[in-house]
Protein backbone atom coordinates (compact mmCIF):
# COMPACT_ATOMS: atom_id res chain seq x y z
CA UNK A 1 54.74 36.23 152.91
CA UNK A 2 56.30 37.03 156.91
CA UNK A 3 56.83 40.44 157.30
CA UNK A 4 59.93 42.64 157.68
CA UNK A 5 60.33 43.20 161.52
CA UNK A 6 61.90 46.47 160.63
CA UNK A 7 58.16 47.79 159.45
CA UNK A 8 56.32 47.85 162.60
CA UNK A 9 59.23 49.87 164.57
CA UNK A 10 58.48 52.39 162.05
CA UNK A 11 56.28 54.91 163.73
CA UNK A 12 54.03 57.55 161.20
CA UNK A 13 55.45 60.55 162.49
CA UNK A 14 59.34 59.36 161.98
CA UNK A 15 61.16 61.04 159.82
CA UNK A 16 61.86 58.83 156.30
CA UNK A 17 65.10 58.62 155.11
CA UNK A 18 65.01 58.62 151.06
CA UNK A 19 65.56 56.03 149.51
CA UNK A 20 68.90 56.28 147.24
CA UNK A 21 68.16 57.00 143.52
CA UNK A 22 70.40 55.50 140.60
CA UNK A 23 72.52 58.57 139.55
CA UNK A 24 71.18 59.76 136.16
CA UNK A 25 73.32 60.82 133.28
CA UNK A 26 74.72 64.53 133.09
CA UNK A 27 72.44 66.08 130.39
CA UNK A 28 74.30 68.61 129.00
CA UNK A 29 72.39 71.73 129.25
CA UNK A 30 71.25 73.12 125.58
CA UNK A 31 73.82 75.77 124.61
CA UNK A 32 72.81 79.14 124.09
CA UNK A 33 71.88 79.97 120.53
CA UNK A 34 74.23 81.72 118.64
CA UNK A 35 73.09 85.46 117.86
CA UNK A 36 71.71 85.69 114.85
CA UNK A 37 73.38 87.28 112.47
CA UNK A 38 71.28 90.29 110.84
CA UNK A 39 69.78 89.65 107.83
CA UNK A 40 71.28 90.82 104.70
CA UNK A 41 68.85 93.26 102.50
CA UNK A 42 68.94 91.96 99.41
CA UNK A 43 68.48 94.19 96.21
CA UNK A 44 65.14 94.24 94.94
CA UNK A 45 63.67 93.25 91.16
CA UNK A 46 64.41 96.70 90.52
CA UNK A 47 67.57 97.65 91.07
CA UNK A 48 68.73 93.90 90.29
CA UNK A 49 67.50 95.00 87.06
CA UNK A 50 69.39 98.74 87.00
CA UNK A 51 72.64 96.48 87.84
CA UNK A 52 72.06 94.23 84.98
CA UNK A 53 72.31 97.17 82.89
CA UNK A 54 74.95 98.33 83.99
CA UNK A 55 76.85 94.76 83.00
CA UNK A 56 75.46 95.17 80.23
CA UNK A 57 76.97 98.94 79.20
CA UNK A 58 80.27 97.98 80.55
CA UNK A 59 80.53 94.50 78.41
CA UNK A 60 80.86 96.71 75.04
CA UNK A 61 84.06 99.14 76.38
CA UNK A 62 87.56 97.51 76.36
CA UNK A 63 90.18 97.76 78.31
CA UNK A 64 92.84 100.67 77.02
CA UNK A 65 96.34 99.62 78.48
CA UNK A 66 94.98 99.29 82.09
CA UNK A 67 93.16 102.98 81.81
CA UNK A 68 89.84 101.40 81.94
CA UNK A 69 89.83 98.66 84.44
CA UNK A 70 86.30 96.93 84.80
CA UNK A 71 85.29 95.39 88.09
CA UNK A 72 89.02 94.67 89.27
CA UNK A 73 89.25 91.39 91.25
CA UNK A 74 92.33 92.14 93.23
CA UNK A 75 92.33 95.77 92.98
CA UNK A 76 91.48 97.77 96.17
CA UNK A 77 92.18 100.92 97.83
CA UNK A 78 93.01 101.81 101.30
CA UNK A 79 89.93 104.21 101.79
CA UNK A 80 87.50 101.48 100.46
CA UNK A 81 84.84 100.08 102.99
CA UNK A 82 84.24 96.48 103.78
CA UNK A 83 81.43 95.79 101.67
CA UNK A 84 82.14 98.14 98.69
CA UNK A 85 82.47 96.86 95.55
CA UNK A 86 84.31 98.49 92.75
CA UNK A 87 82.65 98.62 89.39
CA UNK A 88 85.32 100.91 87.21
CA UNK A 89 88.90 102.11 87.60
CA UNK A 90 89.91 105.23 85.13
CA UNK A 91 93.57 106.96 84.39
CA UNK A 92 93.95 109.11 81.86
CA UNK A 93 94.02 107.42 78.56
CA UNK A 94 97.18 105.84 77.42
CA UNK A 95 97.24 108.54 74.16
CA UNK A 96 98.19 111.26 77.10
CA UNK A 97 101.63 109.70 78.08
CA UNK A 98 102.84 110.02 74.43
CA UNK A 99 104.47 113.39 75.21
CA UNK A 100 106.54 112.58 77.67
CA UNK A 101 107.65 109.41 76.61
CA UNK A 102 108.68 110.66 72.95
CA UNK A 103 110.46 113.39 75.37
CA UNK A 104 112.78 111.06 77.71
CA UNK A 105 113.18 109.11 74.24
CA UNK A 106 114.61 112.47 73.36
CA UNK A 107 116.52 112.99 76.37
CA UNK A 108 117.98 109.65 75.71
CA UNK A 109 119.45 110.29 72.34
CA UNK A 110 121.05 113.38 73.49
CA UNK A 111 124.54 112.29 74.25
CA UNK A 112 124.82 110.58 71.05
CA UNK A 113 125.08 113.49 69.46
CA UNK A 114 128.26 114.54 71.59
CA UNK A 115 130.27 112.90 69.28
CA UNK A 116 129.08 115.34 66.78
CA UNK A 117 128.98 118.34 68.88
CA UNK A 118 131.98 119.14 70.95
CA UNK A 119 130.21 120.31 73.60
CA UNK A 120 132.11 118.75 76.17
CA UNK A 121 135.34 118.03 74.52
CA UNK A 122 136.80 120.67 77.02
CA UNK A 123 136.59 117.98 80.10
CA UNK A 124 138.60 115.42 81.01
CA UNK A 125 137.12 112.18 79.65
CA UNK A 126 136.33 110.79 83.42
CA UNK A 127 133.96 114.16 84.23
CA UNK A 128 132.59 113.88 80.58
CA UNK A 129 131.12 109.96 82.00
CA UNK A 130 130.11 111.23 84.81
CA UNK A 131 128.26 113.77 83.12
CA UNK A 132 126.70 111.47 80.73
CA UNK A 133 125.23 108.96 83.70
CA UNK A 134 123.83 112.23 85.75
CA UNK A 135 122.38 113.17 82.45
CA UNK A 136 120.87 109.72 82.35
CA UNK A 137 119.92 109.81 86.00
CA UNK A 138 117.70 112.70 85.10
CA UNK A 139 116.01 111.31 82.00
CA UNK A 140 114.80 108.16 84.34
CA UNK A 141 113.75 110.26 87.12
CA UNK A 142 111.71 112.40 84.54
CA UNK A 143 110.44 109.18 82.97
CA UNK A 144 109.32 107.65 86.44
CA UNK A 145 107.74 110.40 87.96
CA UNK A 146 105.61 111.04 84.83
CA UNK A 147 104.56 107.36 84.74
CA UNK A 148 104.13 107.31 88.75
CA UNK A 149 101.60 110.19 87.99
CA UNK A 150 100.00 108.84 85.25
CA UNK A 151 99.23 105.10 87.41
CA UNK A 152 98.42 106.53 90.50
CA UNK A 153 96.27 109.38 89.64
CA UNK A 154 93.05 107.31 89.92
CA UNK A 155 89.23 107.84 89.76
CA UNK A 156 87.16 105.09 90.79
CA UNK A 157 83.26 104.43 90.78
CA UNK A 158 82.31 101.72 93.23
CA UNK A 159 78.53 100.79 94.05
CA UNK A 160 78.11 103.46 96.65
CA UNK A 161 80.18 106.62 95.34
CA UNK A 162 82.46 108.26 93.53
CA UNK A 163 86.53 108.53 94.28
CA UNK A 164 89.16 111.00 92.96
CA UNK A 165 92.63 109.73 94.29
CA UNK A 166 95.27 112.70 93.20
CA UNK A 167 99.18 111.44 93.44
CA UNK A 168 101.06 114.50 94.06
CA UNK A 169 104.44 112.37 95.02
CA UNK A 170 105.14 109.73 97.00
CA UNK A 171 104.52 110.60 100.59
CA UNK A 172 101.14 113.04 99.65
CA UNK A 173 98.30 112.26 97.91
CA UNK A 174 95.02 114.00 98.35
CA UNK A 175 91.30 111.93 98.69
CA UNK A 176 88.29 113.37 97.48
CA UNK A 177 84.72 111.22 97.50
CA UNK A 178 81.10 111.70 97.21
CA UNK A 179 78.42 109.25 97.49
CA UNK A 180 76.35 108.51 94.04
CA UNK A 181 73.18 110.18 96.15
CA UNK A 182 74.91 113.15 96.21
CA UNK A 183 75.07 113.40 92.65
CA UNK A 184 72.84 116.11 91.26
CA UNK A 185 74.29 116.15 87.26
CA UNK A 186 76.72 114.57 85.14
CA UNK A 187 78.59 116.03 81.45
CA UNK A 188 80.85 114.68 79.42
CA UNK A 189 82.68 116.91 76.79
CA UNK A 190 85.07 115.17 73.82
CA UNK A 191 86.91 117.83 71.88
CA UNK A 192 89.81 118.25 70.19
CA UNK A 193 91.09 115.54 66.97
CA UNK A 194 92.98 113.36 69.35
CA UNK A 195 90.19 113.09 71.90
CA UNK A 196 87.79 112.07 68.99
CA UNK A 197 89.89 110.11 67.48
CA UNK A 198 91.04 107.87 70.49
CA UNK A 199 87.51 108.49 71.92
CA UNK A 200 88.72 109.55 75.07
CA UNK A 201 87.31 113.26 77.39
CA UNK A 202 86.53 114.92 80.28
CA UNK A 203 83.77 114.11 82.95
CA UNK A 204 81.92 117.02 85.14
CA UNK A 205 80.20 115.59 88.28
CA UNK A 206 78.44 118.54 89.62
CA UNK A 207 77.36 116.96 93.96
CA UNK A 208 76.01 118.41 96.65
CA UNK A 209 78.28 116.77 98.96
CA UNK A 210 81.34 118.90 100.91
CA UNK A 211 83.25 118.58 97.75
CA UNK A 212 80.66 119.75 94.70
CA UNK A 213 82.50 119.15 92.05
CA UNK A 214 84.53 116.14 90.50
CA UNK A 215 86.43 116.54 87.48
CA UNK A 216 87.37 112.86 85.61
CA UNK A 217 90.38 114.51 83.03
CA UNK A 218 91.00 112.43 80.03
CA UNK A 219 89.52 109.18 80.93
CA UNK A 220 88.45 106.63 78.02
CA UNK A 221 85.18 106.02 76.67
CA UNK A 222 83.67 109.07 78.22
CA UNK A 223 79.90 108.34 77.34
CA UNK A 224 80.19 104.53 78.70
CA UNK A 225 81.18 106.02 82.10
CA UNK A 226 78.53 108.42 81.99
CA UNK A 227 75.60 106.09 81.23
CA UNK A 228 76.92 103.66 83.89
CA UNK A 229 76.74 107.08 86.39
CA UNK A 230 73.48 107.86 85.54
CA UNK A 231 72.67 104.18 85.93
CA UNK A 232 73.74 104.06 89.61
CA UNK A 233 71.99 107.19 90.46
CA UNK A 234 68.54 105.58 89.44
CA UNK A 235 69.80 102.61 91.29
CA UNK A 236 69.86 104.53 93.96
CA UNK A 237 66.77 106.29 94.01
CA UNK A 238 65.15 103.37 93.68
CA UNK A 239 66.98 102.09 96.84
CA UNK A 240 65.54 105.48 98.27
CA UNK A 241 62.10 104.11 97.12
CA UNK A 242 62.45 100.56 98.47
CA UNK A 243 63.31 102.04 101.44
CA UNK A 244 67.08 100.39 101.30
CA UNK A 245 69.54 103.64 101.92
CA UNK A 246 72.45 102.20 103.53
């Protein structure tokens, strides 16, 4: 086969000229990894087991008119952290509002009784209406702020402490909480006929946190609440064990 003449004018020491190369496709360099997210700790055998009792004490209580709330789905509370989860919601039992509603039921009745007693036959029938609806307008306000006290005066035990919520009115309220670590000893006392009766008492959670001393007033089923207490403190001493304080 003749030879290209181009070849042999090609000297050694000239310099070559590279030879074009078929463009290549863009690879894509590999995207940088996500960061891993951290590993979630999950609950050992042991404390799976402490929280399977506690299901377990809280499916025998009941709910008493929304007094004893049991793991609330949509309940929450501005104070509550992201991955808290509430196990019980107490108010004072429902046996405790009986005085003041048979009270503004009371109040109610009152001006009925004007047209037996004269006691403001003396005005002119326009002031004696006007009387009668300011009358009224202080039986509701009584009413609401009693029942405002009674559903906002909340104590809640969530997986990782205890909560006291006091309503004084509504722009104060005062927010007390200590950890279930910090829980050193727990008492429930019943006493009185009604208490027995409706099975409802007081709570003593003696802490060593700032605040060392929680008082639960009233609250239903007073010995369920304590067992399920006493169950997250083992819970979490067994947390302490594993090695797992959060």
């Amino acid at each position: 086969m003749p030879r290209s003449a181009d070849l042999d004018t090609i000297a050694p020491d000239d310099p070559q000229v590279p030879s074009p190369v078929l463009a290549s496709p863009v690879v894509n360099p590999p995207s940088t990894p996500a960061l891993k997210k951290k590993k979630k700790i999950h609950p050992s055998p042991a404390a799976n087991e402490f929280r399977q009792r506690v299901d377990e004490i809280l499916a025998t209580s009941k709910s008493s008119f929304a007094s004893f709330v049991i793991k609330p789905q949509k309940f929450v509370f501005s104070e509550q952290e992201k991955d808290e989860s509430i196990i019980l919601v107490l108010r004072q039992h429902w046996f405790t509002n009986v005085s003041w509603i048979l009270t503004a039921l009371v109040m109610i009745f009152v001006p009925i009784l004007f047209t037996y007693v004269p006691i403001l036959s003396f005005f002119p029938a326009r002031y004696q209406l006007v009387i009668i609806l300011f009358w009224y307008l202080i039986t509701f306000a009584f009413a609401f702020e009693k029942f405002l006290s009674w559903y906002f005066n909340l104590y809640i035990i969530t997986d990782e402490r205890v909560v006291d919520i006091d309503f004084i009115n509504l722009l104060n309220k005062r927010f007390s909480d200590a950890k279930i670590s910090f829980i050193q000893d727990v008492t429930s006392q019943v006493s009185g006929f009604s208490q027995t009766m409706f099975n409802y008492g007081d709570i003593l959670i003696q802490t060593a946190a700032e605040k060392n001393q929680f008082i639960f007033e009233k609250v239903p089923n007073p010995d369920v609440v304590t067992k399920i207490l006493q169950q997250l403190r083992q819970e979490e001493e067994q947390e302490a064990i594993d090695g797992r304080i959060k």
